[in-house]
Every structure is written in structure tokens, then in C-alpha cells.
C-alpha atoms as a PDB file:
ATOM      1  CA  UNK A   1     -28.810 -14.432  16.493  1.00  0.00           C
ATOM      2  CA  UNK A   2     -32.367 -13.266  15.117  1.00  0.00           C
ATOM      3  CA  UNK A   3     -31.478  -9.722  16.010  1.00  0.00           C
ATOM      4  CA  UNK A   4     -27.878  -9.977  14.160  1.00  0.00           C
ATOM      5  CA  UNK A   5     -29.775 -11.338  10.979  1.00  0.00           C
ATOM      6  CA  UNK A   6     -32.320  -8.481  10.958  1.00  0.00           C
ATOM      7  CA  UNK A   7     -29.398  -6.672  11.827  1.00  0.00           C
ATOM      8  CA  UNK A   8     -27.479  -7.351   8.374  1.00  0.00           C
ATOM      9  CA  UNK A   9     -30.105  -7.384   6.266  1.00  0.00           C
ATOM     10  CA  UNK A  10     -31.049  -3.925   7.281  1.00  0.00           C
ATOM     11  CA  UNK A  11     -27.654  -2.672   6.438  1.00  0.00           C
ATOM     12  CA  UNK A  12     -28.233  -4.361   2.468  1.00  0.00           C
ATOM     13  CA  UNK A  13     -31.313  -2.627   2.643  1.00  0.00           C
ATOM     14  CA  UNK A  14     -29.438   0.796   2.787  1.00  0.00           C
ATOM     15  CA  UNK A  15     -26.510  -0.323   0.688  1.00  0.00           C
ATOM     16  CA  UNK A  16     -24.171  -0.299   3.784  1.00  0.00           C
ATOM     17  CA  UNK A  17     -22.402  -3.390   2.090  1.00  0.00           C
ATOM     18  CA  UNK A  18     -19.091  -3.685   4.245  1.00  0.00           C
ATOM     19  CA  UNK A  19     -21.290  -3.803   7.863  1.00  0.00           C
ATOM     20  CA  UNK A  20     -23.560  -6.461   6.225  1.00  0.00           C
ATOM     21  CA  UNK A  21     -20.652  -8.707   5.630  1.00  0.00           C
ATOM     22  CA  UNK A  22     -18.861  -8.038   8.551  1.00  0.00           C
ATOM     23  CA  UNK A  23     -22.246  -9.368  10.911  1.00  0.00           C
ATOM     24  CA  UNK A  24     -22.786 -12.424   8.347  1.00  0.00           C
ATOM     25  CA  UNK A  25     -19.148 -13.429   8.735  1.00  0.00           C
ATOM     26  CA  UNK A  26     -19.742 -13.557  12.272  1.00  0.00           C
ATOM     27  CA  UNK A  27     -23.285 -15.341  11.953  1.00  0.00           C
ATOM     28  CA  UNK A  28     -21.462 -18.046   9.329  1.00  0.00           C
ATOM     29  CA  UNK A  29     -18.718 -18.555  12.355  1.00  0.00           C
ATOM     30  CA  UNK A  30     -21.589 -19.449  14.806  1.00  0.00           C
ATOM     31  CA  UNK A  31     -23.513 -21.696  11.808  1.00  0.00           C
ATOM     32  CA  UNK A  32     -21.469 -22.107   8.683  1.00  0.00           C
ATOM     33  CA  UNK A  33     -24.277 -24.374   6.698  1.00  0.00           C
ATOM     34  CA  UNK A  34     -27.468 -21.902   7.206  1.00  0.00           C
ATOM     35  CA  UNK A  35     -28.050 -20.828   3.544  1.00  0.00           C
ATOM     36  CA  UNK A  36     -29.719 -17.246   4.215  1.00  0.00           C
ATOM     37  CA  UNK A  37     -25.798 -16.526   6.149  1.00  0.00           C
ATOM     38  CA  UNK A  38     -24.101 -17.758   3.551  1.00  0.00           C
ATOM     39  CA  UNK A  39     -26.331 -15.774   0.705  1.00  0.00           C
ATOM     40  CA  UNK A  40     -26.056 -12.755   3.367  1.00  0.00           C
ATOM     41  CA  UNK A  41     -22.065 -12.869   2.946  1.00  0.00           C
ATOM     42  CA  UNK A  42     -22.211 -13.536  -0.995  1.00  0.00           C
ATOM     43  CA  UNK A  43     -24.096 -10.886  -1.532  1.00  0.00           C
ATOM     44  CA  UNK A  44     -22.466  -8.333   0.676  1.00  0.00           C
ATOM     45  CA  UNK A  45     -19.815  -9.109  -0.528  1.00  0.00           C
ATOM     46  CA  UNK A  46     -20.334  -8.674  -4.159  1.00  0.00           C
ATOM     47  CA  UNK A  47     -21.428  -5.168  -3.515  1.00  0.00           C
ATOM     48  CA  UNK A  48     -18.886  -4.326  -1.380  1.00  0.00           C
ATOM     49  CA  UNK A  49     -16.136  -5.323  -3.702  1.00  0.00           C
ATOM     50  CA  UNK A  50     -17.608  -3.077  -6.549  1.00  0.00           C
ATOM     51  CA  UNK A  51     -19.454  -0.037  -4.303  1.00  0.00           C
ATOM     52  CA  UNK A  52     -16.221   1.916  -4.700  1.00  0.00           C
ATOM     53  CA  UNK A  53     -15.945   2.480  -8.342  1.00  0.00           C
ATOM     54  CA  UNK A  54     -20.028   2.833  -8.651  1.00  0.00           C
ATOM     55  CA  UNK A  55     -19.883   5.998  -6.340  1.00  0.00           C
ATOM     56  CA  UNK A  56     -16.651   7.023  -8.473  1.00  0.00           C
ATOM     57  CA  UNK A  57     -18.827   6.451 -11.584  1.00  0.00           C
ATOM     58  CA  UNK A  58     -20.897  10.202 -12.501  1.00  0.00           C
ATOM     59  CA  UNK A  59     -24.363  10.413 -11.148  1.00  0.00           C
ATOM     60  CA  UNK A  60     -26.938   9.944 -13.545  1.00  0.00           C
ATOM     61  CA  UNK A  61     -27.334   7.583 -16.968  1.00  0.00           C
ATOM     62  CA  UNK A  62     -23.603   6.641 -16.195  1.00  0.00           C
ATOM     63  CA  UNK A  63     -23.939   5.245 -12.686  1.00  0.00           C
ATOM     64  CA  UNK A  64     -27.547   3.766 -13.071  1.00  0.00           C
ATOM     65  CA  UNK A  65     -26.023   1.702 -16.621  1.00  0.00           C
ATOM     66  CA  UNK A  66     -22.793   0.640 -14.654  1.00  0.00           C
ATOM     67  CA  UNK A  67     -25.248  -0.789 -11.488  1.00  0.00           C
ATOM     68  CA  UNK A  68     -27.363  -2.128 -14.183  1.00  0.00           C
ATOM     69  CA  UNK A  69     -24.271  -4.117 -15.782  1.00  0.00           C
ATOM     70  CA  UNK A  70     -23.349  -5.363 -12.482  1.00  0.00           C
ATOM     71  CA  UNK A  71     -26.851  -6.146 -11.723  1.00  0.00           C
ATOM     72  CA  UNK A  72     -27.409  -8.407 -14.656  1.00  0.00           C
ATOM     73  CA  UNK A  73     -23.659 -10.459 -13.151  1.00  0.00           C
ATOM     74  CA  UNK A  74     -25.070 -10.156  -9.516  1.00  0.00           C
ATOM     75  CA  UNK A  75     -28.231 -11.847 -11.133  1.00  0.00           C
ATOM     76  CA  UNK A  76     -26.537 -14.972 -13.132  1.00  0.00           C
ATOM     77  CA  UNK A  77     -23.675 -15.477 -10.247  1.00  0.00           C
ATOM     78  CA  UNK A  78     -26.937 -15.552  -7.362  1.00  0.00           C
ATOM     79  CA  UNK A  79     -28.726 -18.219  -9.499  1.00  0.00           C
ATOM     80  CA  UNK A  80     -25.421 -20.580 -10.148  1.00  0.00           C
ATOM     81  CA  UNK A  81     -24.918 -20.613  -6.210  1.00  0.00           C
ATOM     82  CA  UNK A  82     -29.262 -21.231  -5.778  1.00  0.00           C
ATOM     83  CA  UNK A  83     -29.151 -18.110  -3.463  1.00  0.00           C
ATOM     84  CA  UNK A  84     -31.965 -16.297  -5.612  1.00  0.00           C
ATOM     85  CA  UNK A  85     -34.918 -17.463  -3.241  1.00  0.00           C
ATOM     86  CA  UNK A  86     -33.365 -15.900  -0.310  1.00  0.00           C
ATOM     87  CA  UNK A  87     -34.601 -12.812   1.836  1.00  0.00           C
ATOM     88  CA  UNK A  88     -30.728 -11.198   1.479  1.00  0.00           C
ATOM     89  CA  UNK A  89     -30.738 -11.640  -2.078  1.00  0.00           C
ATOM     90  CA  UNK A  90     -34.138  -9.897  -2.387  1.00  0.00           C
ATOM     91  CA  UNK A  91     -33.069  -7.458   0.074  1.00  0.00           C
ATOM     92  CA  UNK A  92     -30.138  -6.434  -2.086  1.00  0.00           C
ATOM     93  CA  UNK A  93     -32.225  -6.767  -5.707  1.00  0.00           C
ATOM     94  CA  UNK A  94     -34.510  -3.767  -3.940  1.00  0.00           C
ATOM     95  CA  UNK A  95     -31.433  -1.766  -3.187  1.00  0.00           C
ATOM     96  CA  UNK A  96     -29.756  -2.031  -6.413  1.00  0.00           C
ATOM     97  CA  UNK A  97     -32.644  -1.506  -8.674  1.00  0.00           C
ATOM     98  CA  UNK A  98     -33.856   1.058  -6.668  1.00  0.00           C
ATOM     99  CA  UNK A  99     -30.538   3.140  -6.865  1.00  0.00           C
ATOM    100  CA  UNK A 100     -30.494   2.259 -10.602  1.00  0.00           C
ATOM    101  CA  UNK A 101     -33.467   3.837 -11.502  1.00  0.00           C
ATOM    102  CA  UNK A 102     -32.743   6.723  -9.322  1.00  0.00           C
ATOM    103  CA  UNK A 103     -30.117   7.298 -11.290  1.00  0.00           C
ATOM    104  CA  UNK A 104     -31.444   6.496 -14.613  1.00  0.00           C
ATOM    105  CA  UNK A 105     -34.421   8.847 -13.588  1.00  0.00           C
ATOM    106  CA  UNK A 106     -32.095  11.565 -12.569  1.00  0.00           C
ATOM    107  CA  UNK A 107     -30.472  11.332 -16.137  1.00  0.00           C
ATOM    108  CA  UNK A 108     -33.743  11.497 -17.795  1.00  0.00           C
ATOM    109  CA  UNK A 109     -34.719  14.818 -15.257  1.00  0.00           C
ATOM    110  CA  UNK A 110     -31.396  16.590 -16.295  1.00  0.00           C
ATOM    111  CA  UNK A 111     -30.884  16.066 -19.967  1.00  0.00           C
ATOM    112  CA  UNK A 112     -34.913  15.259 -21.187  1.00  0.00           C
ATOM    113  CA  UNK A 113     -34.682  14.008 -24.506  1.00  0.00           C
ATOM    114  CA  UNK A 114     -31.618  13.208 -25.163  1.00  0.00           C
ATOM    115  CA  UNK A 115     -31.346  11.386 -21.801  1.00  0.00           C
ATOM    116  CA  UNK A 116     -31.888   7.798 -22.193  1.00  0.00           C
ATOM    117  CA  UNK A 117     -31.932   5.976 -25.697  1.00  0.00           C
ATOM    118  CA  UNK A 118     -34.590   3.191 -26.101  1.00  0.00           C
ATOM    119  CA  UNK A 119     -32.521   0.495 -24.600  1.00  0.00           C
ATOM    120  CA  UNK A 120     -31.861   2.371 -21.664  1.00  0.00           C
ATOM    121  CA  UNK A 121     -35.313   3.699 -21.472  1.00  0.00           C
ATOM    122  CA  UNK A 122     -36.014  -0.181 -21.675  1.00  0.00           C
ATOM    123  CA  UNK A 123     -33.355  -0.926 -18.463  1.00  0.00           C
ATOM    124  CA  UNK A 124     -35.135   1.325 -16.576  1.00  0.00           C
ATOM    125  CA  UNK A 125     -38.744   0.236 -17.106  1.00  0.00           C
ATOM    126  CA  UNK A 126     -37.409  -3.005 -16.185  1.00  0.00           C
ATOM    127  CA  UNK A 127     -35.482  -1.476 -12.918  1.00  0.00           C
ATOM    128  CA  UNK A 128     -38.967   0.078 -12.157  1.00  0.00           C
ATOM    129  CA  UNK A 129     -41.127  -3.081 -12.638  1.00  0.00           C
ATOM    130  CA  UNK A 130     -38.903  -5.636 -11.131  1.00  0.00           C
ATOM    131  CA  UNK A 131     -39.337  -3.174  -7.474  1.00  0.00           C
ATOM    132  CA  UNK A 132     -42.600  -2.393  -8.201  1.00  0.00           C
ATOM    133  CA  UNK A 133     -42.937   1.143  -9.247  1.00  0.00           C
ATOM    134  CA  UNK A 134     -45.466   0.736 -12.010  1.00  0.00           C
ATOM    135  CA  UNK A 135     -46.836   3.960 -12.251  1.00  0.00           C
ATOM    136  CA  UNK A 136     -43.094   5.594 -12.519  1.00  0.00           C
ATOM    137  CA  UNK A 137     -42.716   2.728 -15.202  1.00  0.00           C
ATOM    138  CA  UNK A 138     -45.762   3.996 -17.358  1.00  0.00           C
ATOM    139  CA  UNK A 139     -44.704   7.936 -16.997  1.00  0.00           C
ATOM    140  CA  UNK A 140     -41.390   7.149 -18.286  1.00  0.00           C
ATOM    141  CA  UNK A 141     -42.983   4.974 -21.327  1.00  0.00           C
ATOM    142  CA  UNK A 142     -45.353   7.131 -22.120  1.00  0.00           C
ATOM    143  CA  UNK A 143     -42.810   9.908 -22.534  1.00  0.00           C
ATOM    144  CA  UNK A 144     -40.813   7.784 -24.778  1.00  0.00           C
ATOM    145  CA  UNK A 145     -43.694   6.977 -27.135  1.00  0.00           C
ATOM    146  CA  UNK A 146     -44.307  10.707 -27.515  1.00  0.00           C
ATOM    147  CA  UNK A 147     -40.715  10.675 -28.938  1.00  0.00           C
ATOM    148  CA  UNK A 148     -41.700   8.511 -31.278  1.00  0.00           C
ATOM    149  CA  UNK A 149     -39.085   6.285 -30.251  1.00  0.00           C
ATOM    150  CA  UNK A 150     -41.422   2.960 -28.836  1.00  0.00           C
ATOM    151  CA  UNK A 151     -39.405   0.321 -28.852  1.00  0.00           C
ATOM    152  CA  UNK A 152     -41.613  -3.023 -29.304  1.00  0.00           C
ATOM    153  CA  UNK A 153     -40.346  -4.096 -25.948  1.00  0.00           C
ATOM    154  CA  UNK A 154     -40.919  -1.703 -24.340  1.00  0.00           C
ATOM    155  CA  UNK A 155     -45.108  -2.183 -25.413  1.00  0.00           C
ATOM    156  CA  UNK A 156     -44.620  -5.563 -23.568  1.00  0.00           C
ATOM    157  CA  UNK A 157     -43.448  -3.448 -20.268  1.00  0.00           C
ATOM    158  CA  UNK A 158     -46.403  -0.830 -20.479  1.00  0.00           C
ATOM    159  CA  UNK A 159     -48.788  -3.543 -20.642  1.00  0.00           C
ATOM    160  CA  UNK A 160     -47.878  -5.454 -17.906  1.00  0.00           C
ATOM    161  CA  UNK A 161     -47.667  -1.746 -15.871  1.00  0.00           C
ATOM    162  CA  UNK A 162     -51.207  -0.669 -16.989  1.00  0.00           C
ATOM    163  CA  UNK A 163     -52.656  -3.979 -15.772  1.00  0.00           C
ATOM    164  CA  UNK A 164     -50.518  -4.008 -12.348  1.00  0.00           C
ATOM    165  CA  UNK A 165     -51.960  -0.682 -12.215  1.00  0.00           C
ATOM    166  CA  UNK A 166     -55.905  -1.971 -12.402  1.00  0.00           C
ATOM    167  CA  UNK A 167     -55.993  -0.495 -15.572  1.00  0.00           C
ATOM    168  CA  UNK A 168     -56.567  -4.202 -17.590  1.00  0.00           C
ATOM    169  CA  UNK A 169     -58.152  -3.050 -20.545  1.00  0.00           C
ATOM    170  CA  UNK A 170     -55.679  -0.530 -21.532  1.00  0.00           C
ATOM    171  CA  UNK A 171     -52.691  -3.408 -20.512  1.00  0.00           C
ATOM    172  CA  UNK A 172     -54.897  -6.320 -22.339  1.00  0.00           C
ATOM    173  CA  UNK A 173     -54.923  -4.205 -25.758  1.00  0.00           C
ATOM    174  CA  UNK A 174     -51.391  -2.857 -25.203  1.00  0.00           C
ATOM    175  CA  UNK A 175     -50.652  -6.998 -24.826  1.00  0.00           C
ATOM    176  CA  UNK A 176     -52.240  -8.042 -27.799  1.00  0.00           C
ATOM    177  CA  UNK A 177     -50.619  -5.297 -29.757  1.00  0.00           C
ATOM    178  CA  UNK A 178     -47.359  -6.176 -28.651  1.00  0.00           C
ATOM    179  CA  UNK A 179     -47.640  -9.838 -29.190  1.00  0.00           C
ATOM    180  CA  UNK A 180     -48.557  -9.100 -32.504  1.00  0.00           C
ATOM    181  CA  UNK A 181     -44.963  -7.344 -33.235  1.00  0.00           C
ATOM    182  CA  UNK A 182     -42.678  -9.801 -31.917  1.00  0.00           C
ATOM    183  CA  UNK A 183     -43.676 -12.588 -29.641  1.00  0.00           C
ATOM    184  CA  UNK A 184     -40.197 -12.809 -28.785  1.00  0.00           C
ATOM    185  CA  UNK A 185     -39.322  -9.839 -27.002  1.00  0.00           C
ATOM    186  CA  UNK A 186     -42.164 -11.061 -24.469  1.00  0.00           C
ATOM    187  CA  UNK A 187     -39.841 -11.077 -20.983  1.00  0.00           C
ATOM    188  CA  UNK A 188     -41.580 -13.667 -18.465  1.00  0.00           C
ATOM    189  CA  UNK A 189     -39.594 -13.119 -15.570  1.00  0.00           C
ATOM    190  CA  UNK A 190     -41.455  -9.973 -15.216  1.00  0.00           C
ATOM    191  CA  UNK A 191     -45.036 -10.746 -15.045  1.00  0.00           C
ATOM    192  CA  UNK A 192     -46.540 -10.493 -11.872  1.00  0.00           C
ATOM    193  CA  UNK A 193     -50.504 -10.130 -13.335  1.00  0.00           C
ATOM    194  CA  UNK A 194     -52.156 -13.234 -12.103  1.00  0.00           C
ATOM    195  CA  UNK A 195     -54.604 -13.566 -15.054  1.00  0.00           C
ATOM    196  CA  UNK A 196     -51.457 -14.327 -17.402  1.00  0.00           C
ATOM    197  CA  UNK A 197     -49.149 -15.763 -15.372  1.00  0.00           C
ATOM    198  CA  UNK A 198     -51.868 -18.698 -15.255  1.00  0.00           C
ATOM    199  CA  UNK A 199     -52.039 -19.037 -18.735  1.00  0.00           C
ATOM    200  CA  UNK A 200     -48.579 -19.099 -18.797  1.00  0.00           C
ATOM    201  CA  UNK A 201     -48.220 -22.225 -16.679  1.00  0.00           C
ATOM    202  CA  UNK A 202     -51.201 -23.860 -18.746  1.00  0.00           C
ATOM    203  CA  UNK A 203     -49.154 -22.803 -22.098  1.00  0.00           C
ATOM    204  CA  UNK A 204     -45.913 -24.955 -20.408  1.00  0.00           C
ATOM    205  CA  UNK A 205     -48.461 -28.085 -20.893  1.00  0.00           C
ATOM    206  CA  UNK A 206     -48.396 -27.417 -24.578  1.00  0.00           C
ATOM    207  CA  UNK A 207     -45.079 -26.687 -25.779  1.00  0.00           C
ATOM    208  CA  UNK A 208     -41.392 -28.095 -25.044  1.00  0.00           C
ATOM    209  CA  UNK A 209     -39.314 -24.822 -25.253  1.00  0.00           C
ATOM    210  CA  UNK A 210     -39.369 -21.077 -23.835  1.00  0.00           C
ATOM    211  CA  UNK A 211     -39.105 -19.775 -27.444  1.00  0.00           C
ATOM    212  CA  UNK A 212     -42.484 -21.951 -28.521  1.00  0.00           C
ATOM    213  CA  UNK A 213     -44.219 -20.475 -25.227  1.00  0.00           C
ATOM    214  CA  UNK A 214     -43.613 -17.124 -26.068  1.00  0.00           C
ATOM    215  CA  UNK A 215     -45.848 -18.331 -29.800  1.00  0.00           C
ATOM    216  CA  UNK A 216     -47.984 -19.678 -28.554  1.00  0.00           C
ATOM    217  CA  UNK A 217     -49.273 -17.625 -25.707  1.00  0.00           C
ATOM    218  CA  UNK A 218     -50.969 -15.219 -27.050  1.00  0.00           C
ATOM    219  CA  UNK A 219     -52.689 -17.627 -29.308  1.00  0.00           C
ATOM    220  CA  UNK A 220     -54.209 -19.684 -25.926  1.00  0.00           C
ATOM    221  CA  UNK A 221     -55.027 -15.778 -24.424  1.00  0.00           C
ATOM    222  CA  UNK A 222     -56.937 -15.319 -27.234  1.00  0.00           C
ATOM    223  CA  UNK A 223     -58.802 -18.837 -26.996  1.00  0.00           C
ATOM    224  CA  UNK A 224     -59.536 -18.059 -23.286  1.00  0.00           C
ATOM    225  CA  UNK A 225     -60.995 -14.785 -24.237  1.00  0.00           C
ATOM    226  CA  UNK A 226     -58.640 -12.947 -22.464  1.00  0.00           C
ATOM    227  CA  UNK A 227     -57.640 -10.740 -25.173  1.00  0.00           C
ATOM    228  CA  UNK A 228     -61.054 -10.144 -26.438  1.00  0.00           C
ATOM    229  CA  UNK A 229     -62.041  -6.678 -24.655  1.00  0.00           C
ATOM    230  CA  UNK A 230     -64.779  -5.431 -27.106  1.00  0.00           C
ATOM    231  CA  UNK A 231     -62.489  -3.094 -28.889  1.00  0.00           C
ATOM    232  CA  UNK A 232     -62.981  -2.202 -32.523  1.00  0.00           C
ATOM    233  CA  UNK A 233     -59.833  -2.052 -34.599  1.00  0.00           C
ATOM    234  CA  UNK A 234     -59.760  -0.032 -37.918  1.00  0.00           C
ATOM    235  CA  UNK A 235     -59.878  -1.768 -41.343  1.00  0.00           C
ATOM    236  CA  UNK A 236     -56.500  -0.711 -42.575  1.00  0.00           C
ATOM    237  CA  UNK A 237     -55.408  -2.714 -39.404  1.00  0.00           C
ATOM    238  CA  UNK A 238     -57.458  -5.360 -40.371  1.00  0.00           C
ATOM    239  CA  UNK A 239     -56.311  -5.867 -44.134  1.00  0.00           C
ATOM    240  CA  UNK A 240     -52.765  -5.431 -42.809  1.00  0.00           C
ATOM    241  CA  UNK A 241     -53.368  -8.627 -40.793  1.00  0.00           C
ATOM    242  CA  UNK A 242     -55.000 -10.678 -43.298  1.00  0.00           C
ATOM    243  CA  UNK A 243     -52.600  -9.303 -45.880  1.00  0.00           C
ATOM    244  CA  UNK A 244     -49.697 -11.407 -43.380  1.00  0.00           C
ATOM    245  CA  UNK A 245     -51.921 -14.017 -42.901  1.00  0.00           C
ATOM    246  CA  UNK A 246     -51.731 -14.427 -46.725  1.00  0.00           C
ATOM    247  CA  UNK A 247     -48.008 -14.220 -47.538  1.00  0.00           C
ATOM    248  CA  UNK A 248     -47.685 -16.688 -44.584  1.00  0.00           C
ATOM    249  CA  UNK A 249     -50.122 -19.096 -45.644  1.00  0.00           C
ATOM    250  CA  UNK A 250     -49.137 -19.022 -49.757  1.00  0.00           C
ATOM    251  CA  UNK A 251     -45.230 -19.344 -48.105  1.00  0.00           C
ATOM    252  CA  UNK A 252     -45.792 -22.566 -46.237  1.00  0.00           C
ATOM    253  CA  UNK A 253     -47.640 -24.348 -49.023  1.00  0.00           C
ATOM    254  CA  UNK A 254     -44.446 -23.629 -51.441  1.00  0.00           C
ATOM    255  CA  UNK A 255     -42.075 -24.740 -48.693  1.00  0.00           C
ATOM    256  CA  UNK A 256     -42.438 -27.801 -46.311  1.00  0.00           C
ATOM    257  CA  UNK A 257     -45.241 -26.665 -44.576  1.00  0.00           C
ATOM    258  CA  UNK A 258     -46.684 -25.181 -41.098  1.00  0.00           C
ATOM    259  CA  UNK A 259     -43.596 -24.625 -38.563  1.00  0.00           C
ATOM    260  CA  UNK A 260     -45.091 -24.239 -35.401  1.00  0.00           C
ATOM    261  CA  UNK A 261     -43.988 -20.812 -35.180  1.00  0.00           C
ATOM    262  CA  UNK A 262     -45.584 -20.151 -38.005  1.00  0.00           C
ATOM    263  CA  UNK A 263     -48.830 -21.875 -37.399  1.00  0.00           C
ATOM    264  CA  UNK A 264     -49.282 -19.846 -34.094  1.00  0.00           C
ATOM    265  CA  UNK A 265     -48.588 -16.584 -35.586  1.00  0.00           C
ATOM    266  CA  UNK A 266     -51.538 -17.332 -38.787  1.00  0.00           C
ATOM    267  CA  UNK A 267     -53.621 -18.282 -35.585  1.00  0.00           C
ATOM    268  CA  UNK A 268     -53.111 -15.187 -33.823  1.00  0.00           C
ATOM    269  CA  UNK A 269     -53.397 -12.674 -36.439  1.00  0.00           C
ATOM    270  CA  UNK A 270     -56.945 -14.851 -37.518  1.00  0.00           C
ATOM    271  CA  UNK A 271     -58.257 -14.768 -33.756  1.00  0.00           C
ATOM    272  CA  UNK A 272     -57.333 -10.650 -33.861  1.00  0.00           C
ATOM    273  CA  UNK A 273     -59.116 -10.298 -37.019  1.00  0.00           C
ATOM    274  CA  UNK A 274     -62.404 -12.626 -35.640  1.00  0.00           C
ATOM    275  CA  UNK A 275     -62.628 -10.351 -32.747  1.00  0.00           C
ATOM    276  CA  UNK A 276     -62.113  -6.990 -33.602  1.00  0.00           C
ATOM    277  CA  UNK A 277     -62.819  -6.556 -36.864  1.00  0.00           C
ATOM    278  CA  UNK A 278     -66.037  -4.476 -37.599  1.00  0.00           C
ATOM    279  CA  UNK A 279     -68.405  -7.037 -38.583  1.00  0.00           C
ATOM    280  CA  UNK A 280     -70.587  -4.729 -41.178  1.00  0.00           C
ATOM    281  CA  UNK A 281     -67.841  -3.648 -43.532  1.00  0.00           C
ATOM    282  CA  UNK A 282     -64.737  -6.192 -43.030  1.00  0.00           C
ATOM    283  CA  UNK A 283     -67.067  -9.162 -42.866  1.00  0.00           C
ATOM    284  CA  UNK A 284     -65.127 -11.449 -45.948  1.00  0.00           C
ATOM    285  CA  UNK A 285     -61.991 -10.688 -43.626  1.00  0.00           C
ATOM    286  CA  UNK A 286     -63.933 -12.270 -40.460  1.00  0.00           C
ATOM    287  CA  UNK A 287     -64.957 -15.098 -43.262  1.00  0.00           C
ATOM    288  CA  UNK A 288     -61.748 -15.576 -44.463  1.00  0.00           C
ATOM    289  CA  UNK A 289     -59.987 -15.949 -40.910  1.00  0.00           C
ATOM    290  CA  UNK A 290     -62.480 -18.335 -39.736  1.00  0.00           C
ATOM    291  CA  UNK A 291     -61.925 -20.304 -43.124  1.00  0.00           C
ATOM    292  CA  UNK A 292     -58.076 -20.357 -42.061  1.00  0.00           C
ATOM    293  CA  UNK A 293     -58.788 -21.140 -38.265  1.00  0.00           C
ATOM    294  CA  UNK A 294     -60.716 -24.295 -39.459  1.00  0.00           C
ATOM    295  CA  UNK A 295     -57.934 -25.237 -42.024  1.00  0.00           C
ATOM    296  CA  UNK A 296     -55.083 -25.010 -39.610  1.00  0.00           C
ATOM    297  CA  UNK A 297     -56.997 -26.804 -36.815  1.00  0.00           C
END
């Protein structure tokens, strides 16, 4: 039995979908209840049912998007039927993802620049951090920024690359930065750095909904000192910052107040101007963000 299971999964591992399902079916005959045979066959045979029209599909950005789109239904089907914790499931994720960025990567090889558009630039990052390949993840972000064409999300996918990488300073600033554009394009489900997946779980203490996380996150990274890496920003950045704090600040007192969203993002842009402002010649901006930290709190 062992040897038929290692068997199977071995055959997901190298996309040989119609074997897999043919040795589950016989493992679910012998033991029809055992959850990793019956996530074994569900999986199988998913990607058997669909393999023929992916290797009809052209090699390249048009394969790797049509896995991808089948991916994200492979994804939401796996965690109705609670077979996302299993070892086939994770088998098969490898498989797929890793074809999909194969492909997405050959598209990018052939055609350069006008390859992959930000969203799909964005698939594959995801492709490439969700298997592991960070450093592939970083080349093919960095390429895209020198395009000019850096999405915000894809800020949030660098970061968590650089610091998977060992490189934590460079993924700590490229964090901050990116929290500081949109909170909300922050994607959870792929952090894998230890120092902020715990503050994650302490920032689920705090707040009642994955939107409010997402706010208030950076503002408890910054608290911690995790943020905080010595670096000096430049004053333009600096009056930008306390320019938003303004408008946000004179906009709640002429409506009904501090929203919680709103409260979060005056205390992150004050905690980015506290600690890395230049101290000798933006010193009223320090002044002025500690005045609003002590207001809010």
C-alpha cells in the first residue's frame, strides 16, 4: 500500500495525471475513507480532465495564463472539499506552478518587453514565490521596475523575496514602502518570513477583519521596530507624508471623525516620518508627527 501511495504521488509530481488516478482508484477500493486517497483521486483527476486542452494551448504567456486560471479553480474547489493540507494536493500545487512559470518565463525569454503586462508579471511572481523560487521572483521584478511599469503589488512580492533571500534590509524598506501605497494589496497567504508572519498573528488579537489587519500591520511593525532599519529618507518624501497626514487629519475633523482605517494610516505615515526623517533639517516634521501620535493615542 505505502509503495502504491509513493507510487501516485510521484506520477502528480511529473504531471502524469491519468496513472495517478488510476493507482488512487485502486488504493480508495482497498480504503475508501483515507483522506490523502481520496485528495490523491480529486486531484488527479482535475488535471487529468483539463491536461488535454493545456498542452493544445501555445507554449508560452498563453499556456502559463490558462494553468494559472485553472490553478486559481483547482485552489477554491481543494479548500471547499478540506483537501488543501494534504501531501497530493501539495504535490500537484508544485507541479502546476512550476509548469506555469515555466511557461510564463519562456514568454518573457521570447518576446522581452512586450512579454508579460504587470498583472501577468504579478501571476508569475506569485507562481515563483508560492514554489519557492525567490531569486527567479526578484530577477523578473527587477526587470519590470526598469520598465517603469512597478505595479504596487508587485513591491509587496519583492519584499517578501529580498527577505526570503537573507537580504532583510532591502525587503524591510521595500515593505514599508509598499505598505505605504496601498495596505490592501498586501497578499498574506504568501508570507513565509517568520519575523512578520508573527506579527501577523499578534495583529489578529487586535482587529476583527482581514481588511483591518492589512491597516493595521504595518502600524504594529513599526511599533515593534521592525521597520525601523536606520535608513534616511529624503525631505521631499518627508513633506509628502506629512502633507497626507494633514489632508487626513483636517478631513476627519469636518466629517465624523477617525475611521479606523484612517487612524492607522495617520499612524503609519507619523511613525515613517519619526524614524526616518533627518533630524537636523526636517525636525518641525518629527515635532509635528509626534504631536499627532500623542493626539490620536
Amino acid at each position: 500500500m505505502f509503495q502504491k501511495s509513493d507510487e501516485a504521488l510521484h506520477s502528480l509530481s511529473l504531471g502524469e495525471f491519468e496513472k495517478a488516478k488510476s493507482v488512487y482508484s485502486v488504493l480508495l477500493d482497498k480504503d475508501p475513507e483515507d483522506p490523502e486517497y481520496i485528495s490523491g483521486y480529486f486531484v488527479s483527476s482535475f488535471w487529468d480532465n483539463r491536461l488535454d486542452l493545456v498542452l493544445r494551448t501555445r507554449e508560452g504567456k498563453d499556456r502559463g495564463n490558462l494553468l494559472l486560471e485553472y490553478f486559481s479553480l483547482f485552489e477554491e474547489e481543494s479548500k471547499k472539499r478540506n483537501l488543501d493540507t494534504t501531501e497530493p494536493y501539495h504535490t500537484c500545487l508544485r507541479c502546476i506552478l512550476e509548469e506555469a512559470a515555466q511557461h510564463l518565463k519562456l514568454a518573457y525569454q521570447w518576446e522581452g518587453a512586450n512579454a508579460l503586462d504587470s498583472e501577468t508579471l504579478g501571476d508569475l511572481a506569485v507562481c515563483l514565490i508560492k514554489i519557492g523560487d525567490y531569486k527567479t521572483a526578484i530577477e523578473i521584478i527587477q526587470y519590470s521596475s526598469g520598465r517603469n511599469r512597478f505595479a504596487p503589488n508587485l513591491k509587496f512580492f519583492l519584499a517578501e523575496s529580498y527577505c526570503m533571500m537573507g537580504k532583510e534590509k532591502e525587503g524591510i524598506e521595500t515593505y514599508r514602502n509598499a505598505f505605504l501605497e496601498d495596505p490592501n494589496l498586501f497578499r498574506m497567504d504568501l508570507v513565509a518570513w517568520p519575523p512578520l508572519l508573527s506579527l501577523i498573528e499578534e495583529a489578529k488579537s487586535l482587529v476583527k477583519t482581514e481588511e483591518e489587519l492589512k491597516e493595521i500591520l504595518p502600524v504594529v511593525a513599526w511599533r515593534k521596530g521592525l521597520f525601523a532599519t536606520g535608513k534616511m529618507e529624503s525631505i521631499e518624501d518627508i513633506k509628502s507624508w506629512q502633507k497626507e497626514i494633514t489632508r487626513l487629519v483636517e478631513s476627519s475633523k469636518k466629517g465624523s471623525g477617525y475611521n479606523f482605517k484612517i487612524k492607522c494610516r495617520i499612524e503609519q505615515y507619523a511613525y515613517f516620518i519619526i524614524e526616518t526623517a533627518p533630524q537636523t533639517i526636517a525636525r518641525d516634521a518629527v515635532l509635528f508627527a509626534k504631536k499627532v501620535l500623542e493626539e490620536l493615542n
